[in-house]
C-alpha atoms as a PDB file:
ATOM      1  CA  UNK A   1      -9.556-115.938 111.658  1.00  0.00           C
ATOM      2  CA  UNK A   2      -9.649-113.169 114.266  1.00  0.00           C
ATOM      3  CA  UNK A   3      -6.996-110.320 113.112  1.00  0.00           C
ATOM      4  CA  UNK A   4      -6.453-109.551 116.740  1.00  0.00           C
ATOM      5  CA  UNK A   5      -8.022-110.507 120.020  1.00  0.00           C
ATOM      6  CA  UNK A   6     -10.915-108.244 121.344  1.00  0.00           C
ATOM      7  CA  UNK A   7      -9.935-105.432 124.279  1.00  0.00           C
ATOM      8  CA  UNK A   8     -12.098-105.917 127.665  1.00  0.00           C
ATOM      9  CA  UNK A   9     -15.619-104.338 127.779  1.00  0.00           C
ATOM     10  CA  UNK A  10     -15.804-100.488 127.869  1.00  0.00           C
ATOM     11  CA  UNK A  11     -14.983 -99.010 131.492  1.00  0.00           C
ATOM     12  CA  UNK A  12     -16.044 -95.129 130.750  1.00  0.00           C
ATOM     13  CA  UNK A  13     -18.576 -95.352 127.871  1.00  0.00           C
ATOM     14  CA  UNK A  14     -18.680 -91.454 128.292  1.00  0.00           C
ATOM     15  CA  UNK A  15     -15.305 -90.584 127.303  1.00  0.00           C
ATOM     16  CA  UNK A  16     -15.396 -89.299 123.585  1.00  0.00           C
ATOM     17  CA  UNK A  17     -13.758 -87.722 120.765  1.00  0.00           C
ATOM     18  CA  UNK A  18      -9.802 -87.142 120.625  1.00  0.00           C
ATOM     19  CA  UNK A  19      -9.730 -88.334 124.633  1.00  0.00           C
ATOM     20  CA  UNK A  20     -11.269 -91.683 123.367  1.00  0.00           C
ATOM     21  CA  UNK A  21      -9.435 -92.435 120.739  1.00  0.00           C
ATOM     22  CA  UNK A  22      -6.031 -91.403 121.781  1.00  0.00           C
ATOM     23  CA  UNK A  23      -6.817 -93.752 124.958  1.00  0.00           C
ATOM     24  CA  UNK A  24      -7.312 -96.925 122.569  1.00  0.00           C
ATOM     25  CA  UNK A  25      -4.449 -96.025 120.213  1.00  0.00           C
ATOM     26  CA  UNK A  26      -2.468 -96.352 123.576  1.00  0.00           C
ATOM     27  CA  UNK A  27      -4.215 -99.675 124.965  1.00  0.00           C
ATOM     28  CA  UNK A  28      -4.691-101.327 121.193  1.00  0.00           C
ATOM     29  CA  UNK A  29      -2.096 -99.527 119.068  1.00  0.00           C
ATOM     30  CA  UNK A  30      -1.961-102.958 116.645  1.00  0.00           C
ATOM     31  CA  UNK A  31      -5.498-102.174 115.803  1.00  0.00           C
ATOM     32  CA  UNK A  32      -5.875 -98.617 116.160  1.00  0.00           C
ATOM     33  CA  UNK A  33      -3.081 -97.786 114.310  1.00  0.00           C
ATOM     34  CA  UNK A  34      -2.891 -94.115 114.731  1.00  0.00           C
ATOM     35  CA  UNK A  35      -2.824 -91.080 117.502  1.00  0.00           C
ATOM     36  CA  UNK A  36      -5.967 -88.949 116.086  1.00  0.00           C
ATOM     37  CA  UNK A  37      -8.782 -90.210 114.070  1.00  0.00           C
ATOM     38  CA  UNK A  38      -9.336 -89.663 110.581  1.00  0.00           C
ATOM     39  CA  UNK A  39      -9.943 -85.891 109.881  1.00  0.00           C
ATOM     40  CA  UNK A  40     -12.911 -84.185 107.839  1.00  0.00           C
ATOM     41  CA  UNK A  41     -11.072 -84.179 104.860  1.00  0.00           C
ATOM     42  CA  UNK A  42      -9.953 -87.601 105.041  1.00  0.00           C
ATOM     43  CA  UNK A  43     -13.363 -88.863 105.274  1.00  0.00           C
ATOM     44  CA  UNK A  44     -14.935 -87.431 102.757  1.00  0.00           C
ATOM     45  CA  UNK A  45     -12.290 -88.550 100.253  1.00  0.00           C
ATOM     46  CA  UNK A  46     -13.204 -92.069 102.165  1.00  0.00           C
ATOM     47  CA  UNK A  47     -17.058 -91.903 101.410  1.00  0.00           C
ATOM     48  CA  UNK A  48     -16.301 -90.397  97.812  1.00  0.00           C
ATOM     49  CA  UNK A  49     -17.744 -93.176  96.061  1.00  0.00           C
ATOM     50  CA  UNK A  50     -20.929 -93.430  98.416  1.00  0.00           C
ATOM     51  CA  UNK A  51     -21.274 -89.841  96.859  1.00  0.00           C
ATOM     52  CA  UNK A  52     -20.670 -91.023  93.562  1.00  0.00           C
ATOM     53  CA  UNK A  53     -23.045 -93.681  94.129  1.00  0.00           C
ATOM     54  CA  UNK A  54     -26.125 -91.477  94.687  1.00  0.00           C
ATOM     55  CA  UNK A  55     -25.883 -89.289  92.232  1.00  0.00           C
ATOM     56  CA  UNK A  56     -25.354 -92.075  89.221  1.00  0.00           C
ATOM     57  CA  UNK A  57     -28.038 -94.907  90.861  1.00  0.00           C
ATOM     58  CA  UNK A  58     -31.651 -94.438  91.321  1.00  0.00           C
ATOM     59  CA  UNK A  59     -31.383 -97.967  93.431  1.00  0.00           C
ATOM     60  CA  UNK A  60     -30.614 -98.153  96.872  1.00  0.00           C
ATOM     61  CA  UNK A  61     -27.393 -98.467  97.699  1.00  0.00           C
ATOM     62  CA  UNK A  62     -25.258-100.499 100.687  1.00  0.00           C
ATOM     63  CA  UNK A  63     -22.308 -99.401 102.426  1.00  0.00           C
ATOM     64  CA  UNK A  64     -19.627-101.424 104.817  1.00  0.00           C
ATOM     65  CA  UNK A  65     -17.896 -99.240 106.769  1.00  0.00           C
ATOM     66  CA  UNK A  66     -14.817-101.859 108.806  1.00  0.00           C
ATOM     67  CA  UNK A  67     -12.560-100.104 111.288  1.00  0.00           C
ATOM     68  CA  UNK A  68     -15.084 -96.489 112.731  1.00  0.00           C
ATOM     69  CA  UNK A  69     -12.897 -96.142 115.436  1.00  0.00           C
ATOM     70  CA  UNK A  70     -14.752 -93.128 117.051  1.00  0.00           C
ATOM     71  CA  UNK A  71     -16.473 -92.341 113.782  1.00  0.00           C
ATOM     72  CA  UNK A  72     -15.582 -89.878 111.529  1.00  0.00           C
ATOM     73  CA  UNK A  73     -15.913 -91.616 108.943  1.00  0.00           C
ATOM     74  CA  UNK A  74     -19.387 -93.578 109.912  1.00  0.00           C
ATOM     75  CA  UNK A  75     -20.811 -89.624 110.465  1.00  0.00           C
ATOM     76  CA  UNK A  76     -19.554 -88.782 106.495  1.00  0.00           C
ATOM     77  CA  UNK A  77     -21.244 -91.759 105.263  1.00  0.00           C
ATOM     78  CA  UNK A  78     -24.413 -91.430 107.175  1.00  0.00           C
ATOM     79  CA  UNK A  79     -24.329 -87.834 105.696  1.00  0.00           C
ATOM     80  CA  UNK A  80     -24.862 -89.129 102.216  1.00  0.00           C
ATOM     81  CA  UNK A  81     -27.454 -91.636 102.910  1.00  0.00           C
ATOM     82  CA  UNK A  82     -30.771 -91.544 101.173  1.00  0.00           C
ATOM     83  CA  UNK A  83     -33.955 -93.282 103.179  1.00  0.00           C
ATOM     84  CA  UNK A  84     -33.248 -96.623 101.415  1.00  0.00           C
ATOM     85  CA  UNK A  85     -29.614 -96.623 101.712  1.00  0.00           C
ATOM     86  CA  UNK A  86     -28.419 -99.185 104.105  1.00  0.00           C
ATOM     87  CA  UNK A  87     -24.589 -99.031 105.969  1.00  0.00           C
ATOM     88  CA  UNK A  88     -22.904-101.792 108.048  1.00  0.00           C
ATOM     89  CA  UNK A  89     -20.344-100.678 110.336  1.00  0.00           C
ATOM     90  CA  UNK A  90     -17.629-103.486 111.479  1.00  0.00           C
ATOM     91  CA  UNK A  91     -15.796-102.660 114.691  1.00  0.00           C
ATOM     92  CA  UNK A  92     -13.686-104.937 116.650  1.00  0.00           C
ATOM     93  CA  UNK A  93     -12.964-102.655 119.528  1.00  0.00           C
ATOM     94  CA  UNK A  94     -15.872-102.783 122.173  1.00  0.00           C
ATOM     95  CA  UNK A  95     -14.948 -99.526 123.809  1.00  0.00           C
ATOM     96  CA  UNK A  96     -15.170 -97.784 120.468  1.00  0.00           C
ATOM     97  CA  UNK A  97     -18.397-100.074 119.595  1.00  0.00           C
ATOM     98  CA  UNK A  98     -20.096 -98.924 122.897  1.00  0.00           C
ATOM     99  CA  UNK A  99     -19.193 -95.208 121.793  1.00  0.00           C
ATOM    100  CA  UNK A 100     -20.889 -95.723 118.654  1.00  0.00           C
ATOM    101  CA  UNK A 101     -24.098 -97.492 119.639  1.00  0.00           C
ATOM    102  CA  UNK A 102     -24.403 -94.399 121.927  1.00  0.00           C
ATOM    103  CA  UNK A 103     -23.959 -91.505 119.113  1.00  0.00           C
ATOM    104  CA  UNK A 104     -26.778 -93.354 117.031  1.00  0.00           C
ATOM    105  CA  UNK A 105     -28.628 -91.755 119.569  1.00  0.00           C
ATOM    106  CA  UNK A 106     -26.606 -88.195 120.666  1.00  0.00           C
ATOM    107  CA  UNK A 107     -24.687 -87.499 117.216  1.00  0.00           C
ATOM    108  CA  UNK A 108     -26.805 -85.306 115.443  1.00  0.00           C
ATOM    109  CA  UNK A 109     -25.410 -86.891 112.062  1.00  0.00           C
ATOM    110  CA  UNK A 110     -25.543 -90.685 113.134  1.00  0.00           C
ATOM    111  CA  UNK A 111     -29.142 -90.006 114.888  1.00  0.00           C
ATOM    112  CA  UNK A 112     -30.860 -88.752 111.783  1.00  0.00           C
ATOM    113  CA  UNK A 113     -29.781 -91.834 109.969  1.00  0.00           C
ATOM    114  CA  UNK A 114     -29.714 -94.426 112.986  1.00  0.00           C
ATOM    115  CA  UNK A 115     -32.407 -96.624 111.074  1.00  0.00           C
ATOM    116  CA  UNK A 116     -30.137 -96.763 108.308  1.00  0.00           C
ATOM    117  CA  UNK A 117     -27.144 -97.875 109.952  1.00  0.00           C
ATOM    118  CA  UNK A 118     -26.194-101.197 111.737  1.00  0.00           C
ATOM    119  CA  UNK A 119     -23.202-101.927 113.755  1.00  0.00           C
ATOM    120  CA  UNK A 120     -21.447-105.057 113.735  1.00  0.00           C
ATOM    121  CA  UNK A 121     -19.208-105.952 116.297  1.00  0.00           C
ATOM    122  CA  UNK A 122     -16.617-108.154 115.877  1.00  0.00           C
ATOM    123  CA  UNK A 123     -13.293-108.772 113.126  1.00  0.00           C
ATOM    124  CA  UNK A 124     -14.359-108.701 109.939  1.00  0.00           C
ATOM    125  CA  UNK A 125     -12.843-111.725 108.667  1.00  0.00           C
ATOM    126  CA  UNK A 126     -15.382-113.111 111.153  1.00  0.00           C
ATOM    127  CA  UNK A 127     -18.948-111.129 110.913  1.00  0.00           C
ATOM    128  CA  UNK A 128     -21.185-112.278 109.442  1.00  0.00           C
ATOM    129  CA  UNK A 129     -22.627-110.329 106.174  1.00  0.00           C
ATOM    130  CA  UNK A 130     -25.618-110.626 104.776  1.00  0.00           C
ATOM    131  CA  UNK A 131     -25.594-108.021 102.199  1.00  0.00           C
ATOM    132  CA  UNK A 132     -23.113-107.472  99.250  1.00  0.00           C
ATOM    133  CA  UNK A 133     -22.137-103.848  99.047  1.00  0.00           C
ATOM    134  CA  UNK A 134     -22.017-101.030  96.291  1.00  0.00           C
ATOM    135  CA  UNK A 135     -19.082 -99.485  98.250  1.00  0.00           C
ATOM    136  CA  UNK A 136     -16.146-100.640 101.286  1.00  0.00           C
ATOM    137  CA  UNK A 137     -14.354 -97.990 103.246  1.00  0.00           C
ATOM    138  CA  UNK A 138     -11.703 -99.090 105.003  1.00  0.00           C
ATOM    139  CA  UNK A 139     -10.295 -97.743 108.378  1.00  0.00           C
ATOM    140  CA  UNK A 140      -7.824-100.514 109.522  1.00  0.00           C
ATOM    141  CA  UNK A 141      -4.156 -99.563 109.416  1.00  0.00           C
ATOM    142  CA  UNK A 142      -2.954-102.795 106.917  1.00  0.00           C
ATOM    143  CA  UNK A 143       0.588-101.595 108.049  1.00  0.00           C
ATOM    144  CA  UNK A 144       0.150-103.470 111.503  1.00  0.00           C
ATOM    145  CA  UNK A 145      -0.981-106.607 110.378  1.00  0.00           C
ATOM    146  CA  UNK A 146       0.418-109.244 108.718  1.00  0.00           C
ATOM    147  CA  UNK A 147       0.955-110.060 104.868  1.00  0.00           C
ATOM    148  CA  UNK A 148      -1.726-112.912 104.866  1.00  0.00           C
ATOM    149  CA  UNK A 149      -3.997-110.996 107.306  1.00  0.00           C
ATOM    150  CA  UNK A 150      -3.924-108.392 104.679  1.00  0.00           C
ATOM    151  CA  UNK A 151      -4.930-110.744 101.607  1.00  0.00           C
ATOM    152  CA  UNK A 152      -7.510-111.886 103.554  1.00  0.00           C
ATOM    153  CA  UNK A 153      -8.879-109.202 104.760  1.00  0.00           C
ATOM    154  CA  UNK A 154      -8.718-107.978 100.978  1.00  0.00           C
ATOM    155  CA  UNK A 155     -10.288-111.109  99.312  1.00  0.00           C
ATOM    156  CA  UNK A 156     -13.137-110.237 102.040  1.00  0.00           C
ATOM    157  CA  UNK A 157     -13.969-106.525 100.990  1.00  0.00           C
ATOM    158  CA  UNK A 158     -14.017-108.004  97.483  1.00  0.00           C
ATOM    159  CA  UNK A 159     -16.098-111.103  98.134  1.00  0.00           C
ATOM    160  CA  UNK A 160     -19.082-109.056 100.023  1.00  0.00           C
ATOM    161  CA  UNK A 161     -18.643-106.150  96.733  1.00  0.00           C
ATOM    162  CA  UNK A 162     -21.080-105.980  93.863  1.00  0.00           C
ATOM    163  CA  UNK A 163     -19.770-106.229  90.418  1.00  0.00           C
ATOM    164  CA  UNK A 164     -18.400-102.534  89.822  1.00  0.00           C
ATOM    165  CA  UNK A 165     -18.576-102.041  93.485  1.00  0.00           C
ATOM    166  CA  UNK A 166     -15.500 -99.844  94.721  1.00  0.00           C
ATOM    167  CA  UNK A 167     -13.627-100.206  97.912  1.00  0.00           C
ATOM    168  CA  UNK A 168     -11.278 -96.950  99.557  1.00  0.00           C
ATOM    169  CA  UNK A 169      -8.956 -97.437 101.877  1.00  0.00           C
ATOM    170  CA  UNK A 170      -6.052 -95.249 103.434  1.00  0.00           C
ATOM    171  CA  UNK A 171      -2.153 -95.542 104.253  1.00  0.00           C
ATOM    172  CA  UNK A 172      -0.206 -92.942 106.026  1.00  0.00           C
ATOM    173  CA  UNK A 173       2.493 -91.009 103.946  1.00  0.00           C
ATOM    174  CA  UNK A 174       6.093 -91.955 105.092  1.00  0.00           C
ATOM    175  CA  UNK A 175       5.806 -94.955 107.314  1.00  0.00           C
ATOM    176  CA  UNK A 176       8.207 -97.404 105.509  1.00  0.00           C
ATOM    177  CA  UNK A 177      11.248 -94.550 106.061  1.00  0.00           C
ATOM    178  CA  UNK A 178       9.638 -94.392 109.666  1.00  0.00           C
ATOM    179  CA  UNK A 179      10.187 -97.813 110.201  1.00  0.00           C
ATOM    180  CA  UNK A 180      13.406 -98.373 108.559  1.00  0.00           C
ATOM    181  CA  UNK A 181      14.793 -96.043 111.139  1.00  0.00           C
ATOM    182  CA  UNK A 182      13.410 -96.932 114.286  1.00  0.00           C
ATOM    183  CA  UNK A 183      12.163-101.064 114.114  1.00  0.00           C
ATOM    184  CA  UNK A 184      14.228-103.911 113.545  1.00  0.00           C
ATOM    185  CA  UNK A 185      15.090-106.426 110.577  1.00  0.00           C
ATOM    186  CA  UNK A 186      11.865-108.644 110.751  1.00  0.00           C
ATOM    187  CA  UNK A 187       9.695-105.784 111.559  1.00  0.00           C
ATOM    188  CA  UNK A 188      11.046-103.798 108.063  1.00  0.00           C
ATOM    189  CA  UNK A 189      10.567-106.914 106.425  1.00  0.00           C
ATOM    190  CA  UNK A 190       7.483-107.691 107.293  1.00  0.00           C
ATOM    191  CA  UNK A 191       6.107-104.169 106.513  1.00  0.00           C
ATOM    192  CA  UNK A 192       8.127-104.454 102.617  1.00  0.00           C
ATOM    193  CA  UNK A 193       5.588-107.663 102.612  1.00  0.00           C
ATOM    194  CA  UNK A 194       2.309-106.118 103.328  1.00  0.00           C
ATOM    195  CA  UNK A 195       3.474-103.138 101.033  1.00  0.00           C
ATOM    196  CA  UNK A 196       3.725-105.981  98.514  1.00  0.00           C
ATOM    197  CA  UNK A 197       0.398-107.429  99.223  1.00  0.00           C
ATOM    198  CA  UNK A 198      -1.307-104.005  98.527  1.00  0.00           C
ATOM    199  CA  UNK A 199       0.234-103.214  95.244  1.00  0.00           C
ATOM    200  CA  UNK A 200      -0.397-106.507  93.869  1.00  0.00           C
ATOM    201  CA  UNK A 201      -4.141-105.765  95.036  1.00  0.00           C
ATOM    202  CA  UNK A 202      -3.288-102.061  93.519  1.00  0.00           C
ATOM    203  CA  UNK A 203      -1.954-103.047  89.964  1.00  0.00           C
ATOM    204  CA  UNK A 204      -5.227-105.892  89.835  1.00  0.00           C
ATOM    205  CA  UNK A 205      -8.105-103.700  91.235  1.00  0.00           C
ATOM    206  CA  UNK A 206      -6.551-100.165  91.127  1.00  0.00           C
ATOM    207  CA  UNK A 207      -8.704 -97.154  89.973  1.00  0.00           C
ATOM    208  CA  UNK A 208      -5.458 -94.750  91.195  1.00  0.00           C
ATOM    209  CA  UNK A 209      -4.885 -92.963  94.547  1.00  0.00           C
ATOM    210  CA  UNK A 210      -5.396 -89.386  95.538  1.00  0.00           C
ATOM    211  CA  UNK A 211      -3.384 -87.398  99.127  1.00  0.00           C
ATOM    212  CA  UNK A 212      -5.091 -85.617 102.002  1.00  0.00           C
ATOM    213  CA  UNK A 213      -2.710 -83.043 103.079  1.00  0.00           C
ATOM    214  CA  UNK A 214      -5.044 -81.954 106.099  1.00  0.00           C
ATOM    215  CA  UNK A 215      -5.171 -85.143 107.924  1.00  0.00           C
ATOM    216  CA  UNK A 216      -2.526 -85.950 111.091  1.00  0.00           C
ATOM    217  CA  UNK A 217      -0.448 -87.779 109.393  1.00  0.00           C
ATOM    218  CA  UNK A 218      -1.294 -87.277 106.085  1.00  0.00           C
ATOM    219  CA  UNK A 219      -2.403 -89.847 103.941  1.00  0.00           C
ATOM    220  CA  UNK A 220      -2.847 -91.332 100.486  1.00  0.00           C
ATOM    221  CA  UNK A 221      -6.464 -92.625  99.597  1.00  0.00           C
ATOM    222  CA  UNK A 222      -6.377 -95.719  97.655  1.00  0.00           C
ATOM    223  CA  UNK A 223      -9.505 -96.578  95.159  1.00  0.00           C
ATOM    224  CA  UNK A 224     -10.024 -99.903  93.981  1.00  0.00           C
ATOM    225  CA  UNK A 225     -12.571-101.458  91.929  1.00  0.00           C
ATOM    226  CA  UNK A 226     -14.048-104.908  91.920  1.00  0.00           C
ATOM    227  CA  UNK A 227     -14.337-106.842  88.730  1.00  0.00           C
END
């Protein structure tokens, strides 16, 4: 299953930052999912339990990173890694995969760790992985998708995690009043569903949930654990 089909090939591989991004959320808002990319302080609550991870394991650890966008997140993982740390970075967008094969090479945080770090175009329900993972950060705005996109996509991140392997993911504060007001019946609906889908996953996996106030819109973090 593809969660959505794939945008052209990149027309201005140049373009990057906030001009990127806010360019896809316009031409792909389904997957995109937001106007601005994740802040600082968003992503470092994201690649908290890569953190985590090297302080309490002398082992190497793996990382899978689904959704970069134009990397914020990718750049406070690659921050953390140690020389045998691996990270795997899904990205179905080939505009924003073209921008991030390119600052392997001119970011000065993805280029120090560009032998570390492989990305993977493609949907993640269909890359192929052949790893399992000590952590799973999340970018992809659940909101947009469907309820049994969702569950899948969920079952995946836990099917690829080790045992005690923890997965982070992030929902923007107030969209269900957001689109109570402004979409229609089947639209709210479908939205309660997916809500529905999460907390199930929430109650099962959940190791709590934390909010970054400095992030546009601000957003709760959600930490789950695999058993």
């Amino acid at each position: 299953m593809n969660v959505t089909p794939a945008p052209a090939a990149p027309a201005n591989p140049t373009v990057t930052g906030p001009v990127r991004f806010l360019r896809e959320a316009a031409r792909t808002p389904h997957t995109t999912g937001a106007v601005a990319a994740s802040s600082p302080w968003l992503a470092a609550r994201l690649a908290a339990p890569l953190a985590r991870e090297t302080r309490r394991s002398g082992r190497p650890a793996a990382v899978l990173e689904v959704g970069a966008g134009t990397g914020p997140v990718t750049r406070a993982l690659a921050g953390l890694l140690r020389p045998a740390d691996r990270l795997d970075v899904v990205e179905i967008n080939p505009r924003f995969v073209a921008a991030l094969n390119g600052a392997l090479r001119t970011d000065a945080a993805l280029s120090a760790a560009a032998d570390r770090i492989r990305i993977l175009p493609g949907s993640i329900t269909d890359v192929l992985l052949d790893r399992r993972y000590d952590a799973v950060v999340s970018g992809l705005p659940f909101t947009n998708f469907k309820p049994d996109e969702v569950r899948t996509i969920l079952d995946r991140y836990l099917s690829v995690l080790r045992p005690g392997g923890h997965l982070t993911y992030f929902a923007y504060l107030g969209t269900a009043p957001a689109r109570a007001l402004v979409a229609g019946r089947s639209e709210a609906a479908r939205h309660r569903a997916v809500a529905g889908v999460l907390a199930e996953y929430g109650k099962r996996y959940g190791q709590g949930r934390s909010t970054v106030w400095r992030n546009l819109p601000p957003a709760y973090v959600h930490h789950l654990c695999a058993p």
